[in-house]
Protein backbone atom coordinates (compact mmCIF):
# COMPACT_ATOMS: atom_id res chain seq x y z
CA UNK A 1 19.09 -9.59 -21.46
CA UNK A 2 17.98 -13.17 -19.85
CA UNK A 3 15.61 -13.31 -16.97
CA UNK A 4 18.45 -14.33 -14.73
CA UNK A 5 20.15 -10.84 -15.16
CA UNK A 6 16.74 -8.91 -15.16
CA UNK A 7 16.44 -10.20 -11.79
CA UNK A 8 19.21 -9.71 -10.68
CA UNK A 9 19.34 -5.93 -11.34
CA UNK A 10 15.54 -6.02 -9.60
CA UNK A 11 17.51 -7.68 -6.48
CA UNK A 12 20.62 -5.32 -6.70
CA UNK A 13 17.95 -2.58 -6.95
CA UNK A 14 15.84 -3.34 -4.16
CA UNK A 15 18.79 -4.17 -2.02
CA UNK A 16 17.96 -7.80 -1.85
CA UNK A 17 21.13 -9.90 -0.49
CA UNK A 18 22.32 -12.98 -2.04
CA UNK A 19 25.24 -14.96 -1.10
CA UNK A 20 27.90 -14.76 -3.81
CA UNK A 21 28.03 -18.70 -3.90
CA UNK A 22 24.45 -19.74 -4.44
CA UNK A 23 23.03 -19.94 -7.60
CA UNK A 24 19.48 -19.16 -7.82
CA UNK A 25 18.81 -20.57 -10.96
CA UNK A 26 20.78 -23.35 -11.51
CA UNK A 27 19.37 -25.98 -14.18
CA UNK A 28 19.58 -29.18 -12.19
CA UNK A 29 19.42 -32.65 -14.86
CA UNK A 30 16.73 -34.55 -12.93
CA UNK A 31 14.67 -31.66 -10.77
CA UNK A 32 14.77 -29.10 -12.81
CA UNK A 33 15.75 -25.68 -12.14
CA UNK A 34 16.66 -24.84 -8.28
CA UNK A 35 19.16 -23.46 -5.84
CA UNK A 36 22.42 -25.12 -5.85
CA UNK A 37 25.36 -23.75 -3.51
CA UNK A 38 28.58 -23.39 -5.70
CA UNK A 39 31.19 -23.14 -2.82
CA UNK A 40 31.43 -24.58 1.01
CA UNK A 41 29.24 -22.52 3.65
CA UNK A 42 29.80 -22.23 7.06
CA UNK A 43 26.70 -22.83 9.34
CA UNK A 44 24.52 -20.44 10.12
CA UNK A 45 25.70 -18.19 7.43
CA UNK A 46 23.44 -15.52 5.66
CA UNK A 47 22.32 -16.75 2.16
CA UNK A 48 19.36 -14.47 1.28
CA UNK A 49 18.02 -11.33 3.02
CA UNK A 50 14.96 -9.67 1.15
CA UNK A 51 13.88 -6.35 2.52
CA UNK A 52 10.84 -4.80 3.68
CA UNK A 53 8.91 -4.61 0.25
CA UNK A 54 10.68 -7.07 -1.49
CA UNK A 55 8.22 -10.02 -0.74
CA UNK A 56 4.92 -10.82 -1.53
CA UNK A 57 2.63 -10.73 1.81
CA UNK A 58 -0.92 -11.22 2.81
CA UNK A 59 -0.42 -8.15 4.21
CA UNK A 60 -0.10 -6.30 0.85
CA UNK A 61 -3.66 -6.78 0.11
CA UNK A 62 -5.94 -4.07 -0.44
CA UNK A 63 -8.92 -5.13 -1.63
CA UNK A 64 -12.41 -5.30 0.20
CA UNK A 65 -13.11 -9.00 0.48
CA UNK A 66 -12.28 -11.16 3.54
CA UNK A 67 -10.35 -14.07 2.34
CA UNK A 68 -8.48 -16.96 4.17
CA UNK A 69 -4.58 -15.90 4.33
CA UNK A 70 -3.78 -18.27 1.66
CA UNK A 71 -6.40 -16.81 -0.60
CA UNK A 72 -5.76 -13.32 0.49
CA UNK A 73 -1.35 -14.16 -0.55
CA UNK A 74 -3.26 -15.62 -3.58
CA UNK A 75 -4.69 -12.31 -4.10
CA UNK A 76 -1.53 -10.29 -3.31
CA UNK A 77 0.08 -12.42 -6.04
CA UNK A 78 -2.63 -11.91 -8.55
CA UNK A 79 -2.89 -8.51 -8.52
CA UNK A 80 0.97 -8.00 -8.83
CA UNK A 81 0.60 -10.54 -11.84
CA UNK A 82 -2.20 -8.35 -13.61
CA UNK A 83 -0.32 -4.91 -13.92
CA UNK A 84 2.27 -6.94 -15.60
CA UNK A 85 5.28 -4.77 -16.38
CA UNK A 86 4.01 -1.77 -13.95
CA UNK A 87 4.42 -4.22 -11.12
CA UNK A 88 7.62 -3.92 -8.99
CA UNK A 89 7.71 -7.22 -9.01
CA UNK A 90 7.48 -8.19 -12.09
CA UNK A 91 11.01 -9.56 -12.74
CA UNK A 92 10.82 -11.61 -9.74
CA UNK A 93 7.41 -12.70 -11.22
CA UNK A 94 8.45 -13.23 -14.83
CA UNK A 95 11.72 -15.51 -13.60
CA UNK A 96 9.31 -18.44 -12.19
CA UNK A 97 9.04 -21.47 -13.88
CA UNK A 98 6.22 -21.57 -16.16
CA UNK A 99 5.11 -25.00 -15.04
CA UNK A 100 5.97 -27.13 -11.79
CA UNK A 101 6.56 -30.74 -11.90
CA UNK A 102 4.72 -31.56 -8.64
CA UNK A 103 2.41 -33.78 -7.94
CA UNK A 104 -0.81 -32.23 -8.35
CA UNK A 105 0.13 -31.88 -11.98
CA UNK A 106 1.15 -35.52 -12.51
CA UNK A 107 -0.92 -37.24 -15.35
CA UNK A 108 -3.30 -40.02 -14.51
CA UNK A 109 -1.33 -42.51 -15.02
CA UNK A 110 1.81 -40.80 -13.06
CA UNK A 111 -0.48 -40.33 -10.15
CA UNK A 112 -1.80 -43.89 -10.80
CA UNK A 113 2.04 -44.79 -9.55
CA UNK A 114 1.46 -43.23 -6.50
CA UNK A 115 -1.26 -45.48 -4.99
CA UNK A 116 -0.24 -47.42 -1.63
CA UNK A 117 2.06 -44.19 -0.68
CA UNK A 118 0.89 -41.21 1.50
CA UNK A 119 0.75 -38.59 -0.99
CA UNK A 120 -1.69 -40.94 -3.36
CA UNK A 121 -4.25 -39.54 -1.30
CA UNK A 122 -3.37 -35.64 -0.70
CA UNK A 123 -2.65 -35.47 -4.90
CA UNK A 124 -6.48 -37.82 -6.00
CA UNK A 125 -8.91 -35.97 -2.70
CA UNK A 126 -7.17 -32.55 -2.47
CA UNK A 127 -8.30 -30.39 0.74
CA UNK A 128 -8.04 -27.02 -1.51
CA UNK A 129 -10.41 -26.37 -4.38
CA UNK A 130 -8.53 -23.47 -6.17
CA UNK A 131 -11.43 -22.44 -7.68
CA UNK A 132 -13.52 -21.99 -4.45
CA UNK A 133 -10.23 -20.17 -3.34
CA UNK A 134 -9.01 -18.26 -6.20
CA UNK A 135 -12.37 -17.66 -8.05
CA UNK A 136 -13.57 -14.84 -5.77
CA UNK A 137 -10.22 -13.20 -6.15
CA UNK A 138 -10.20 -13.11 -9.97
CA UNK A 139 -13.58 -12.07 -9.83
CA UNK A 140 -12.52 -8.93 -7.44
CA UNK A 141 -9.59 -8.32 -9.62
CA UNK A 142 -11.41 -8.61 -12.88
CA UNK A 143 -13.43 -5.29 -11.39
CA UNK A 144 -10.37 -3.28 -12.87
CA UNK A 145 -8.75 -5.50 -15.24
CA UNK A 146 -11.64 -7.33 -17.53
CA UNK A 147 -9.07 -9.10 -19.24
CA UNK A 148 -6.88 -10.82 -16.83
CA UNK A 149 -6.73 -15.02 -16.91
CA UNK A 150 -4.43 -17.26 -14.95
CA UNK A 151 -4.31 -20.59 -14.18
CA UNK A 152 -5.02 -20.84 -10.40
CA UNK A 153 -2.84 -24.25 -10.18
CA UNK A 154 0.45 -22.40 -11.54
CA UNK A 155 -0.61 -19.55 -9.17
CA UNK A 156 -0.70 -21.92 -6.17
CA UNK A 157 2.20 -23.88 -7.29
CA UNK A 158 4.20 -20.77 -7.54
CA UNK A 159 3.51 -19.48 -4.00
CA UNK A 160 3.42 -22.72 -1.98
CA UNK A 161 7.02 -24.28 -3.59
CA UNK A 162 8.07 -20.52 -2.23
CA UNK A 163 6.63 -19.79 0.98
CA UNK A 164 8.24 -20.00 4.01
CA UNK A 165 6.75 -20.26 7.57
């Protein structure tokens, strides 16, 4: 069974709406994989509804640090990451992208392309460290899982090409 259709039995499952015409994970030739709308829709129309429990919040976390909210979602996130299959969300978790094509993971020379824009500057003096933010949290998570790794960029990649104000 492909991670498409494990997911979508976690969505059907969780009562999770999604439109019948958008495709979640269509394989676009330039981008990469994204959301692509197969049919016309009519403004304002419902295309996703995710219920109570379906999404990852800083409000989920249950630990005993004080983090800032993004650390605190990064948190949330981690923890769901290291029960791995226990998780309820691990099908939603195992169908992201293993790696982003963003700009904070552009090579030297790709980011060397960049100067004279405005995102030359955001992607060479970042305002987040990760590992200021995310260190604390492995740390605190490693107190009942010795064993768990991840790479904090994919981690804040994953959550900040998903979030939503």
């Amino acid at each position: 069974m492909s991670i498409q259709e494990i997911f979508s039995q976690w969505c059907n499952a969780n009562n999770v709406y999604v439109h019948p015409s958008i495709s979640l994970f269509h394989q676009f030739n330039t981008t990469g994989r994204g959301v692509l709308a197969n049919a016309s829709l009519d403004v304002g129309e419902i295309l996703c509804v995710l219920p109570e429990g379906t999404y990852l919040s800083p409000q989920m976390y249950k630990g005993s640090k004080s983090f800032s909210p993004l650390a605190t979602l990064m948190a949330v996130f981690m923890h769901e990451l290291s029960k791995g299959s226990s998780s309820n969300f691990f099908p939603y978790l195992k169908s992201l992208p293993e790696k982003y094509d963003t700009a904070l993971n552009f090579t030297r020379e790709e980011r060397a392309e960049l100067v004279g824009t405005a995102i030359y500057n955001l992607v060479e003096n970042p305002a987040l460290n990760l590992e200021a933010v995310g260190g604390p949290v492995i740390e605190e998570i490693k107190t009942e899982n010795p064993n768990f790794s991840v790479d904090l960029q994919w981690v804040y990649d994953s959550i900040t090409t998903r979030a939503f104000n």
